[in-house]
Protein backbone atom coordinates (compact mmCIF):
# COMPACT_ATOMS: atom_id res chain seq x y z
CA UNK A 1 -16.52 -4.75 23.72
CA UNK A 2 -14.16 -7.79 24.20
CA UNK A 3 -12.03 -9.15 21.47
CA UNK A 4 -13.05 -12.93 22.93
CA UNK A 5 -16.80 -12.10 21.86
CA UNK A 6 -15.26 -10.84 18.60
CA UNK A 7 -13.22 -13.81 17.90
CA UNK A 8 -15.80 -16.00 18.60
CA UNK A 9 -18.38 -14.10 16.42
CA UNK A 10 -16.29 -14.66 13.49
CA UNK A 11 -15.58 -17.98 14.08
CA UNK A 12 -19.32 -18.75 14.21
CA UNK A 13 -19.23 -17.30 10.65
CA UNK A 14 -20.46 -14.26 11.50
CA UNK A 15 -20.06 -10.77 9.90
CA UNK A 16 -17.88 -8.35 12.25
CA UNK A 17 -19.18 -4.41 12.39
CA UNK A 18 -17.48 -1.68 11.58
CA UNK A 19 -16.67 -0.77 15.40
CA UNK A 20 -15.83 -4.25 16.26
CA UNK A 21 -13.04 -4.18 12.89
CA UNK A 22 -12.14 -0.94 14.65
CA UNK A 23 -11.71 -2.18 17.87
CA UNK A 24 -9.92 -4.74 16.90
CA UNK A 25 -7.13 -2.91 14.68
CA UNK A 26 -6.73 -0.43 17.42
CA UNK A 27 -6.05 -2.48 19.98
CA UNK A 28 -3.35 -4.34 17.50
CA UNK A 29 -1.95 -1.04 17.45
CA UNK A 30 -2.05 0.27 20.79
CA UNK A 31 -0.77 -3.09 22.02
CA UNK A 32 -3.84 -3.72 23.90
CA UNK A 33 -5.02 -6.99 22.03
CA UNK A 34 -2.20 -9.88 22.79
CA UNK A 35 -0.83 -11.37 19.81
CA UNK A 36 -2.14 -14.55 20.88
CA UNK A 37 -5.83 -13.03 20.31
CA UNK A 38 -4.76 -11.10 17.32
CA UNK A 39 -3.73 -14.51 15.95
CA UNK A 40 -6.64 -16.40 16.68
CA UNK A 41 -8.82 -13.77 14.47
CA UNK A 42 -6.44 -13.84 11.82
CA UNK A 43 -7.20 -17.83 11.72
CA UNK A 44 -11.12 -17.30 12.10
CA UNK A 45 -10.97 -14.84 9.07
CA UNK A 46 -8.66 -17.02 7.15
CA UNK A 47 -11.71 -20.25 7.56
CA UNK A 48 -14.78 -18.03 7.39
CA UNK A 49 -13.38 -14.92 5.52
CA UNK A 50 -14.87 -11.74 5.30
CA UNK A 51 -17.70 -9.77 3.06
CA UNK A 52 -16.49 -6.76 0.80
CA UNK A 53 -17.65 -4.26 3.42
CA UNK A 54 -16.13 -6.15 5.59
CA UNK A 55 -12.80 -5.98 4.10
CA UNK A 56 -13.15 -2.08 2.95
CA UNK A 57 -13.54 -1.69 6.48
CA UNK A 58 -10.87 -3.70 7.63
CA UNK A 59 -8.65 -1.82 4.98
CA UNK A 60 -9.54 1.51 5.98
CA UNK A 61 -8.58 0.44 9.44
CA UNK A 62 -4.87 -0.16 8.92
CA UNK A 63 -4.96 2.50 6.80
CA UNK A 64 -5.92 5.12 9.47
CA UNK A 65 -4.07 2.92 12.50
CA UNK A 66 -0.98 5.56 11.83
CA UNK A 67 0.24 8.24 9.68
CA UNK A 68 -0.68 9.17 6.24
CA UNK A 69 2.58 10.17 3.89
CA UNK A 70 2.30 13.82 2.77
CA UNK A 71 3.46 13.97 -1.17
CA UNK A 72 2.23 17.55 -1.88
CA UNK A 73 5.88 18.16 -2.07
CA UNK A 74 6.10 16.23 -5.06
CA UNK A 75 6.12 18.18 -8.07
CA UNK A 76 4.51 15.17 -10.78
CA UNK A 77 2.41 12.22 -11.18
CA UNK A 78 3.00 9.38 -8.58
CA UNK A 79 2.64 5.59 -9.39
CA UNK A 80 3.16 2.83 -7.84
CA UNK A 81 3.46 -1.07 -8.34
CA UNK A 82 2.80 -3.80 -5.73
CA UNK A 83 2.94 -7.27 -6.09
CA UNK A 84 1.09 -10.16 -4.09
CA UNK A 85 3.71 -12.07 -3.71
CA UNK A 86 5.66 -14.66 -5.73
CA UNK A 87 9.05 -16.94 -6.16
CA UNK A 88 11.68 -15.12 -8.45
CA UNK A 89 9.58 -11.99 -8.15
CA UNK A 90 12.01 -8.89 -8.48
CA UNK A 91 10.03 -6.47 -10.71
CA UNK A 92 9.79 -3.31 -8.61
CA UNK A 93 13.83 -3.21 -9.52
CA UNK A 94 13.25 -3.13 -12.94
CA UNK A 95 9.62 -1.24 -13.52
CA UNK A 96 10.40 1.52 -11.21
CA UNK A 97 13.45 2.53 -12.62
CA UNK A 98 12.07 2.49 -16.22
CA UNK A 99 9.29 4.47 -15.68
CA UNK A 100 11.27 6.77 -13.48
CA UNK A 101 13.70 7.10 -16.34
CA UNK A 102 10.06 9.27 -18.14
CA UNK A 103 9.93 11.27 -15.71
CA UNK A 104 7.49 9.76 -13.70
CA UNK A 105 7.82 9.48 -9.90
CA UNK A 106 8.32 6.68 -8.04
CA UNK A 107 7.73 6.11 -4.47
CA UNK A 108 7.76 2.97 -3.19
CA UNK A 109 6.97 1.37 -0.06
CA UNK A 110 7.86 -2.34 0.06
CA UNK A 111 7.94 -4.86 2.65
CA UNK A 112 9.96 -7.83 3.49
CA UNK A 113 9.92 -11.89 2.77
CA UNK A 114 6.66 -13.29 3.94
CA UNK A 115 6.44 -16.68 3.84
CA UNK A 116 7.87 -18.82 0.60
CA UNK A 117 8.02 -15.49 -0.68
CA UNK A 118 11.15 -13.18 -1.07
CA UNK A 119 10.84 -8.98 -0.60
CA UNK A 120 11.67 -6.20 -1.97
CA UNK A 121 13.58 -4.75 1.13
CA UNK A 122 15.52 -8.09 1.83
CA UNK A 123 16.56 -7.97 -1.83
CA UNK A 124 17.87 -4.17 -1.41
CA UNK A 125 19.60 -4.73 1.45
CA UNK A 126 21.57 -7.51 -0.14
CA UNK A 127 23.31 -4.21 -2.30
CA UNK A 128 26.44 -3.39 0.28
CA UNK A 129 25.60 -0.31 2.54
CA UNK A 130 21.89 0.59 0.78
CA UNK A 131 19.60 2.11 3.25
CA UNK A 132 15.83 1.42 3.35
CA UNK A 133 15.08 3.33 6.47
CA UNK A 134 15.66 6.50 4.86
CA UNK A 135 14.16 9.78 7.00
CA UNK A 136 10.90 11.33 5.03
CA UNK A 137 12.48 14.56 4.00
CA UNK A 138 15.13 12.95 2.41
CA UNK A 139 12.56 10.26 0.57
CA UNK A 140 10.50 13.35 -0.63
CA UNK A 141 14.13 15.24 -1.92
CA UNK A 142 15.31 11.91 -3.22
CA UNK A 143 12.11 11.27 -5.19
CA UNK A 144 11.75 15.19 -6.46
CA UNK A 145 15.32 15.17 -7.56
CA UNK A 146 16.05 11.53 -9.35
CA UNK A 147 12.04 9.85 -8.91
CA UNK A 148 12.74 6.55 -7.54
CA UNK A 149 13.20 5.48 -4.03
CA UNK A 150 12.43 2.57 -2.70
CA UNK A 151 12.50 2.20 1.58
CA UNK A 152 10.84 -0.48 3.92
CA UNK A 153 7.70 0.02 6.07
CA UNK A 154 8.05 2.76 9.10
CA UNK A 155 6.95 2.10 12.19
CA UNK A 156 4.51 5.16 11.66
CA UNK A 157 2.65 4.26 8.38
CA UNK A 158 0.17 1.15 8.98
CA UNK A 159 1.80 0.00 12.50
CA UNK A 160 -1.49 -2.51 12.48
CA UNK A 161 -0.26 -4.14 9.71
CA UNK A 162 3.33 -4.45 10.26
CA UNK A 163 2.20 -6.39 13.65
CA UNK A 164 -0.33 -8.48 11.93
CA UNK A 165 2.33 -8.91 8.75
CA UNK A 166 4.61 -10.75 10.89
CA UNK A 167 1.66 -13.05 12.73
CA UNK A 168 0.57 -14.10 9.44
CA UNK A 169 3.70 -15.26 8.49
CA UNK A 170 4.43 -17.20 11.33
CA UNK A 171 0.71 -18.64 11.85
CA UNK A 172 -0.01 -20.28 8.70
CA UNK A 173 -2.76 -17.21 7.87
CA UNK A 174 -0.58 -15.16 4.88
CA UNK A 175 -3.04 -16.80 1.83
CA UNK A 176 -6.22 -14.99 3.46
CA UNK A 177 -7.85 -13.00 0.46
CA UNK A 178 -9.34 -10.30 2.67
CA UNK A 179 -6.48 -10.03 5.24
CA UNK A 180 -4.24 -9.98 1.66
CA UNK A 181 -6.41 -7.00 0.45
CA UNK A 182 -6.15 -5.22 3.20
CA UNK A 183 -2.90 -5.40 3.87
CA UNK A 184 -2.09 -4.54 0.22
CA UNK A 185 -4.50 -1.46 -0.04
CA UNK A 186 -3.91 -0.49 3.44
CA UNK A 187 -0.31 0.67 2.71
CA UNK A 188 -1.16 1.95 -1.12
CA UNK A 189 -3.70 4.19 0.79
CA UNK A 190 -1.90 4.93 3.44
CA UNK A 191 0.65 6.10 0.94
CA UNK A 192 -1.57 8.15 -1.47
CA UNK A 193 0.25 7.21 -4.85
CA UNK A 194 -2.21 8.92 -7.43
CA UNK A 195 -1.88 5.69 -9.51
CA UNK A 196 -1.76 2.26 -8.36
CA UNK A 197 -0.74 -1.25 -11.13
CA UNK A 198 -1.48 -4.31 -8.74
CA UNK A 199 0.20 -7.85 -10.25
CA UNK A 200 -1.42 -10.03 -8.81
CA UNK A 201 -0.15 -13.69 -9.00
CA UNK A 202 -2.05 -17.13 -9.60
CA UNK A 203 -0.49 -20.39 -9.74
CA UNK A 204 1.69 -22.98 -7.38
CA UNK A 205 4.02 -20.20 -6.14
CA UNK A 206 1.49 -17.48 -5.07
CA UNK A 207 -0.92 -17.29 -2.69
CA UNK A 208 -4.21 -17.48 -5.07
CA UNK A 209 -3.51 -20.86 -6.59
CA UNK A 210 -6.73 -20.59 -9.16
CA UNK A 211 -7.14 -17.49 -11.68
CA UNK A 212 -10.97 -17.75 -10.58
CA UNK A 213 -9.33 -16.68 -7.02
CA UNK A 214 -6.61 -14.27 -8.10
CA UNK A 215 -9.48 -12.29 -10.43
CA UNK A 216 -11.27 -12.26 -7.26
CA UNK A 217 -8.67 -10.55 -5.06
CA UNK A 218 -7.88 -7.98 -8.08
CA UNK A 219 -11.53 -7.18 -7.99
CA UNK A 220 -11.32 -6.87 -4.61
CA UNK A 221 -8.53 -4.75 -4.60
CA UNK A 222 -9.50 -2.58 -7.58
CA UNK A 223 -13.01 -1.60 -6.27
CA UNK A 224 -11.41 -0.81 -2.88
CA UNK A 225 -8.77 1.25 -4.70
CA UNK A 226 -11.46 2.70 -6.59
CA UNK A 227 -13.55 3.93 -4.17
CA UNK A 228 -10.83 5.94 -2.40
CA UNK A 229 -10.85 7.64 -5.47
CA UNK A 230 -7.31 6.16 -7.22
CA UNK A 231 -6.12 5.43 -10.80
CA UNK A 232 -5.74 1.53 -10.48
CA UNK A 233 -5.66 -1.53 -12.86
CA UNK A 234 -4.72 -5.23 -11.52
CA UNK A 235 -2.63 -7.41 -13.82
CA UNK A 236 -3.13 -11.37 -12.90
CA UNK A 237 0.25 -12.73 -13.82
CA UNK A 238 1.39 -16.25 -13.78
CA UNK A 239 3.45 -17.81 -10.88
CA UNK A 240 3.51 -22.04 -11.82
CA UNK A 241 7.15 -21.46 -12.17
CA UNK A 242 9.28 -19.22 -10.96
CA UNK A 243 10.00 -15.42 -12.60
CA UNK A 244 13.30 -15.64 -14.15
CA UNK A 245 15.76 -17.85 -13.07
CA UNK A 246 17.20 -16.67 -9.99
CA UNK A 247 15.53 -16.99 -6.32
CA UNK A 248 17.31 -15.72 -3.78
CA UNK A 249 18.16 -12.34 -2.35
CA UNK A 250 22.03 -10.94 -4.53
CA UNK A 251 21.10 -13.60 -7.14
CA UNK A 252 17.84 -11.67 -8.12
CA UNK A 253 19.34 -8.67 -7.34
CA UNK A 254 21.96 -9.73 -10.31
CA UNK A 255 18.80 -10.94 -13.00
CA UNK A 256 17.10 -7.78 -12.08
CA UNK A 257 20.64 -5.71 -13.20
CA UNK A 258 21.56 -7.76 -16.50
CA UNK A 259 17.51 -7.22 -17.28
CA UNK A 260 18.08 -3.73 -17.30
CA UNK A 261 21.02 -4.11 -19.50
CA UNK A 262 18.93 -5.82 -21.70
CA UNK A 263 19.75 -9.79 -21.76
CA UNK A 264 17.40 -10.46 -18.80
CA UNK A 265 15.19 -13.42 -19.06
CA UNK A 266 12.73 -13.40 -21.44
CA UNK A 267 9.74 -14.25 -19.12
CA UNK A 268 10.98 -11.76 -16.74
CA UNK A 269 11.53 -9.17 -19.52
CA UNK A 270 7.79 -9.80 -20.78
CA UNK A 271 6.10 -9.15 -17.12
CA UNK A 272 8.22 -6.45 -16.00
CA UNK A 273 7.05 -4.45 -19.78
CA UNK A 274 3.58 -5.05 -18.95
CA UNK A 275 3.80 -3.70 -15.86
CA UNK A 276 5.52 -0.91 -16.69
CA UNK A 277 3.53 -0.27 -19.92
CA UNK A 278 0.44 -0.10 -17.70
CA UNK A 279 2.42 2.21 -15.23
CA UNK A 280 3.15 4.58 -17.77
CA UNK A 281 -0.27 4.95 -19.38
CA UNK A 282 -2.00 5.24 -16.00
CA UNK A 283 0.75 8.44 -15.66
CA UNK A 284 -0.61 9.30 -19.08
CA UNK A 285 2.61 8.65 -21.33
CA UNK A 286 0.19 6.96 -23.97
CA UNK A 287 -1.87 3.23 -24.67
CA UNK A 288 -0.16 0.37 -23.40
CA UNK A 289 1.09 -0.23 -26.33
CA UNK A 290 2.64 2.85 -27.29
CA UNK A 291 3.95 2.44 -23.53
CA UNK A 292 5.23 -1.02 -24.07
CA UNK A 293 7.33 0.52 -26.95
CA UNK A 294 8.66 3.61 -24.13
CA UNK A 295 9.79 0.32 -21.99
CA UNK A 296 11.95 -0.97 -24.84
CA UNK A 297 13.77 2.13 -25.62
CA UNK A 298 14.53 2.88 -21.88
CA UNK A 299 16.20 -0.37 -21.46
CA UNK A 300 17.77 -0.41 -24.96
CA UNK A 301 19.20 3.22 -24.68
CA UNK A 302 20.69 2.26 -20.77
CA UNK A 303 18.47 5.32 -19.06
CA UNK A 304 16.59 2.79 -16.83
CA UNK A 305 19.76 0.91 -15.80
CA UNK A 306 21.41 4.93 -14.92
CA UNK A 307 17.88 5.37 -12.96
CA UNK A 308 18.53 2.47 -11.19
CA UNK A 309 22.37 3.41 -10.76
CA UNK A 310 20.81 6.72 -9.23
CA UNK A 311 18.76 5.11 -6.91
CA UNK A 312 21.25 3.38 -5.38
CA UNK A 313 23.43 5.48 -4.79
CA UNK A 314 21.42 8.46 -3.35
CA UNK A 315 20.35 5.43 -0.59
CA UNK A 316 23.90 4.39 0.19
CA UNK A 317 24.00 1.54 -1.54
CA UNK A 318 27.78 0.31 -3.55
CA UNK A 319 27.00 1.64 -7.00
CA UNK A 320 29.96 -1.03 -8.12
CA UNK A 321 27.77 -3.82 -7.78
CA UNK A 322 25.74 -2.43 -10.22
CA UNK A 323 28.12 -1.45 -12.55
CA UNK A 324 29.54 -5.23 -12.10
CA UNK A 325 27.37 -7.61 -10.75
CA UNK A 326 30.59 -9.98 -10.02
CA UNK A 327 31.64 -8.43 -7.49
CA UNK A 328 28.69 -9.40 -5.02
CA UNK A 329 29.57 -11.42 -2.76
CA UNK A 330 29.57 -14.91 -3.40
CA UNK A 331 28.20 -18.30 -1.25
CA UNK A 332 31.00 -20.45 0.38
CA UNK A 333 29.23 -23.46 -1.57
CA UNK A 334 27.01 -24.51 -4.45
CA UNK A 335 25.86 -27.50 -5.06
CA UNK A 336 24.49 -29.08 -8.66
CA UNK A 337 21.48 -30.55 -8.89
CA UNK A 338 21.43 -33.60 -11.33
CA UNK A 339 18.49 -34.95 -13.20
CA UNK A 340 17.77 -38.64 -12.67
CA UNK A 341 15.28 -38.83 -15.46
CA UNK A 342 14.68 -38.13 -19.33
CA UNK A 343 11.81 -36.34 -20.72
CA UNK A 344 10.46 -32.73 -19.92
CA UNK A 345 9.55 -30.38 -16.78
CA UNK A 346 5.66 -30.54 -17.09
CA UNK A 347 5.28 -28.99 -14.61
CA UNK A 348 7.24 -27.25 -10.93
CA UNK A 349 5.32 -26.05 -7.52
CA UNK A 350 6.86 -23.19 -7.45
CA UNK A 351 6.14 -22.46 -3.55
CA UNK A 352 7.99 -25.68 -3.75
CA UNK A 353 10.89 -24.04 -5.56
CA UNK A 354 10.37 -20.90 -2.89
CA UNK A 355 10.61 -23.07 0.42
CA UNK A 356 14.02 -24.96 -1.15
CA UNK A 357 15.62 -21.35 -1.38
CA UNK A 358 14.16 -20.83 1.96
CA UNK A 359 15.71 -24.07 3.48
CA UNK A 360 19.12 -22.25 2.15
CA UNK A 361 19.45 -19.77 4.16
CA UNK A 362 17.54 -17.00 1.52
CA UNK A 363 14.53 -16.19 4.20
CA UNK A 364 12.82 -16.44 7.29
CA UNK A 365 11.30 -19.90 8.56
CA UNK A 366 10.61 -17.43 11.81
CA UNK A 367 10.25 -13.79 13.04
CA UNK A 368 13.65 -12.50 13.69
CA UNK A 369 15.70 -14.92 11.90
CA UNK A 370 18.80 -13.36 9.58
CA UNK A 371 19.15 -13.74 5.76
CA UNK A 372 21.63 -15.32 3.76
CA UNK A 373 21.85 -12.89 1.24
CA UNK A 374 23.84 -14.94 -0.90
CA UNK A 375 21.99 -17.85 -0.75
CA UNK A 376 19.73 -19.22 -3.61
CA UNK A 377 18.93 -20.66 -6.25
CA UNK A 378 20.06 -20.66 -10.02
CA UNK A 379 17.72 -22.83 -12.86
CA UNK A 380 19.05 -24.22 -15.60
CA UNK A 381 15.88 -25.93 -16.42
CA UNK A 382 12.20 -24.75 -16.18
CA UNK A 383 8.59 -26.01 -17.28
CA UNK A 384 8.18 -26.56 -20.96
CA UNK A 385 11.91 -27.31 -21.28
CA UNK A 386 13.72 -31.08 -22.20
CA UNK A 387 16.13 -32.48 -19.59
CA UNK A 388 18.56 -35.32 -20.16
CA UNK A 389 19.05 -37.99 -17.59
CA UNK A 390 22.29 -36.94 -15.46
CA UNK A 391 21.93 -33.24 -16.60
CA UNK A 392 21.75 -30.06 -14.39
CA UNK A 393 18.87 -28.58 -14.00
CA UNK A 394 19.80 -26.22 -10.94
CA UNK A 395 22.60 -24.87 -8.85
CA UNK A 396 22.34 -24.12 -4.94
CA UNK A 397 24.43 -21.65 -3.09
CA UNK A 398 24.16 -21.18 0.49
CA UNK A 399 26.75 -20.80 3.45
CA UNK A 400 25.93 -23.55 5.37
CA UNK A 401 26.73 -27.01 3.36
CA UNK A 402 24.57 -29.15 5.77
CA UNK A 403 21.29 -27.71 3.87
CA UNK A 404 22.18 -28.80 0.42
CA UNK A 405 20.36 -32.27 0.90
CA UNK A 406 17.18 -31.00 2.28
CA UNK A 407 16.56 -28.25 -0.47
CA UNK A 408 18.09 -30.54 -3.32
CA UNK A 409 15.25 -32.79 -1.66
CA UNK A 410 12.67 -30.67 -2.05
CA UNK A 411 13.60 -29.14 -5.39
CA UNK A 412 13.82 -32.35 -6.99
CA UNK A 413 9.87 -33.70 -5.58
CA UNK A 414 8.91 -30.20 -6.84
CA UNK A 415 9.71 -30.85 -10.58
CA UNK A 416 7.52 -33.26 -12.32
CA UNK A 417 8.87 -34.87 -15.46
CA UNK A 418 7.16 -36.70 -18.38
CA UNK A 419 7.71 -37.84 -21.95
CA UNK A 420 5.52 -35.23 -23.44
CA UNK A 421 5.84 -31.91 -23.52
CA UNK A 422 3.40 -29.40 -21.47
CA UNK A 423 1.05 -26.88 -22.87
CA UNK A 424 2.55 -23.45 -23.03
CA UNK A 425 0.34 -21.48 -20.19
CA UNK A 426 0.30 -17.42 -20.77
CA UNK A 427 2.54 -15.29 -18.59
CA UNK A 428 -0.27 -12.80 -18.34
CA UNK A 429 -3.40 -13.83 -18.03
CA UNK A 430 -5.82 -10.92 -18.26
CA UNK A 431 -6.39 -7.36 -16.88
CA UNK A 432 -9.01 -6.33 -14.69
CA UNK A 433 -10.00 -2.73 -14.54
C-alpha cells in the first residue's frame, strides 16, 4: 500500500477503505507519511469529502492512533462540551464551572487557536502561571476532588490528530466537515466522557457558513457519538457576529469572569445557559428547563464563579485575576475605531472580525508563532445596533502599534451599514438529537 495511490484515489473522487484510512492515520502517527503527503490528502478530502463510513472510520482511527484516558477513578457522571469553533467563543469557562458547581464532573480536553478561531488553552494560559499540561494522576485527583479541569491535548491521546490539527491550519483544509468530525469525535472518544453537548456553529465566523451544513456536521457527529454508545445532543448556535464582545485571549478571559458574576453579555449569557442546561439534563439534574433554572441560581448565588476560582487555582493559575479582572495585564496601545457612516450594523463577517484580532497579535497566522495574550478586540457596536457617524464602534489593543491600520482595515470592510435595521436572527437555532 502506498499513500501516492491513496492520495490519488481520493482525488479521483473515490471512496478510501477501511485499511487504506488505517494506513494512512498510522503512518501520520508513526511519522512514516511526510507531512507534505499528509497534506495533500487533507486537500483531496477537503474537494471530494468523504461518505459516513468513511468518516466513522476515519474517526475511529485517531481515536485508536494513541492512548485511551482511564476515568474509572472517577467517582460520578462525566460530561463534556466541545465547540466547533467560533470568534468570541469562551463558553467552556463559564459552562464547566456551572455545572461543576452540581456536582457534576468535568473533564475537559481542549485544544488551541486554529485558524480565525481562538482556543480554549491559549485563553487559559493568558491567566498568570495556569498549567494545562497537568500529569494524569493529578487531572483524575483534581477532577474527583473540585470536578473541573481543563488541560491541552497530550502528546499520547490522538497524536494523529494533533499532527493533522496543525496541517489543517496552516493549509487552508480546517472547514472540511469530515476531517472536522473526526477530529472532534476522535478526542471525545478518545476521552470517554459518558455525556457529550456538541455546539456547533453556523454563520460568517464558523466553519459551516449555512445551518443546512452545520445540521449536517451535528448529524454527523451525533450518529458517530451514538454509535460508540454515548449520551450526546448537538446544539447549532449562531456565529454571524461575534459571542460577546470581547475577542482576544485576557479580554475573553475577563467577559467569561464578569459572566460568572452575573453582568456578562446577554448573548453570551443566553448560549452559555443552553449549553449548560443541556449538560445538566444529559447528567440527569432534570428537563432543560428545570436545568436552565439550576444555571441561573449557580451564577446568581456566586458557586460557579468559586468553581471557577477552584479550578484555577488547583492548576497554578493567579487566583487574583479572578478575583479582579484589572489586574491582567494590559496592551501597551489601543486604538479607537471611528464610524464614518450613520445608520445600523446589518450585518459583520465575523471570521472577518476573527482575522482583525488575529492581525493583532491574539493568534497564530503560522505553526509556532507566540500569542499576544493581551491583544484584542473590544465592541462597542454589534449587528442589529444604531451607530452615529464619528462614533466608536470598537477598541484595539495589541503590543505592536504598527498593526492598528491593517486590523482597523479589516474590521471596518467587515461591518456593513444601512439605513434600516436588520432582522433579529436566533442565537440558537435548533437541537439535533
Amino acid at each position: 500500500m502506498r499513500m501516492y495511490d491513496i492520495i490519488k484515489k481520493k482525488r479521483d473522487g473515490g471512496e478510501l477503505s477501511t485499511e487504506e484510512i488505517r494506513y494512512f492515520i498510522n503512518g501520520v502517527t508513526d511519522g512514516s507519511v511526510p507531512d507534505y503527503q499528509a497534506a495533500a490528502l487533507c486537500m483531496a478530502i477537503y474537494f471530494k469529502r468523504m461518505s459516513v463510513r468513511e468518516t466513522c472510520d476515519l474517526t475511529y482511527a485517531v481515536r485508536d492512533s494513541g492512548d485511551t484516558l482511564d476515568f474509572s477513578a472517577v467517582n460520578g457522571l462525566r460530561v463534556d462540551k466541545h465547540s466547533t469553533g467560533g470568534v468570541g467563543d469562551k463558553t467552556s469557562l463559564v459552562v464547566g464551572a456551572v455545572v461543576a458547581s452540581f456536582g457534576v464532573k468535568v473533564a475537559k480536553i481542549s485544544g488551541r487557536g486554529l485558524g480565525h478561531t481562538g482556543g480554549t488553552i491559549d485563553k487559559l494560559e493568558a491567566i498568570e502561571g495556569f498549567n494545562t499540561a497537568i500529569p494524569h494522576v493529578d487531572f483524575i485527583r483534581q477532577v474527583n476532588e473540585i470536578g473541573f479541569a481543563i488541560v491541552g491535548q497530550s502528546g499520547e491521546l490522538t497524536p494523529a490528530d494533533k499532527k493533522l490539527y496543525a496541517l489543517r491550519d496552516v493549509t487552508a483544509t480546517v472547514d472540511s466537515m469530515p476531517l472536522i468530525a473526526a477530529s472532534i469525535m476522535g478526542k471525545k472518544l478518545a476521552v470517554g466522557d459518558d455525556c457529550i453537548v456538541l455546539d456547533v456553529k453556523t454563520g460568517s465566523g464558523s466553519f459551516m457558513k449555512t445551518v443546512e451544513d452545520s445540521v449536517a456536521l451535528a448529524r454527523l457527529m451525533v450518529d458517530i457519538g451514538k454509535n460508540a454508545g454515548k449520551k450526546i445532543v448537538a446544539l447549532i448556535t449562531d456565529m454571524d457576529r461575534p459571542l460577546g464582545y470581547a475577542i482576544g485571549n485576557s479580554l475573553e478571559v475577563i467577559e467569561a469572569v464578569d459572566t460568572l458574576k452575573g453582568h456578562g453579555p446577554e448573548d453570551f449569557t443566553e448560549v452559555c445557559t443552553y449549553l449548560a442546561a443541556h449538560m445538566l439534563s444529559l447528567a440527569g439534574k432534570g428537563s432543560v428547563d428545570d436545568c436552565k433554572k439550576l444555571v441561573a441560581q449557580s451564577i446568581a448565588d456566586g458557586s460557579a464563579f468559586e468553581k471557577l476560582k477552584q479550578m484555577v487555582k488547583a492548576q497554578g493559575g493567579d487566583v487574583k485575576l479572578i478575583d479582579d479582572t484589572a489586574n491582567f495585564k494590559k496592551a501597551n496601545y489601543s486604538h479607537k475605531v471611528i464610524c464614518a457612516n450613520r445608520g445600523y450594523i446589518c450585518k459583520s463577517d465575523t471570521e472577518a472580525y476573527g482575522l482583525a484580532s488575529l492581525a493583532l497579535g491574539a493568534g497564530r497566522n503560522a505553526l509556532g508563532d507566540k500569542i499576544d495574550y493581551s491583544a484584542g478586540i473590544i465592541l462597542n457596536k454589534k449587528t442589529g445596533d444604531f451607530v452615529e457617524e464619528g462614533e466608536e464602534i470598537a477598541t484595539l489593543y495589541s503590543n505592536d502599534k504598527s498593526s492598528f491600520e491593517r486590523a482597523e482595515k479589516i474590521l471596518l470592510s467587515a461591518t456593513e451599514i444601512k439605513d434600516s435595521k436588520p432582522e433579529e436572527e436566533p442565537l440558537i437555532y435548533c437541537t439535533v438529537e
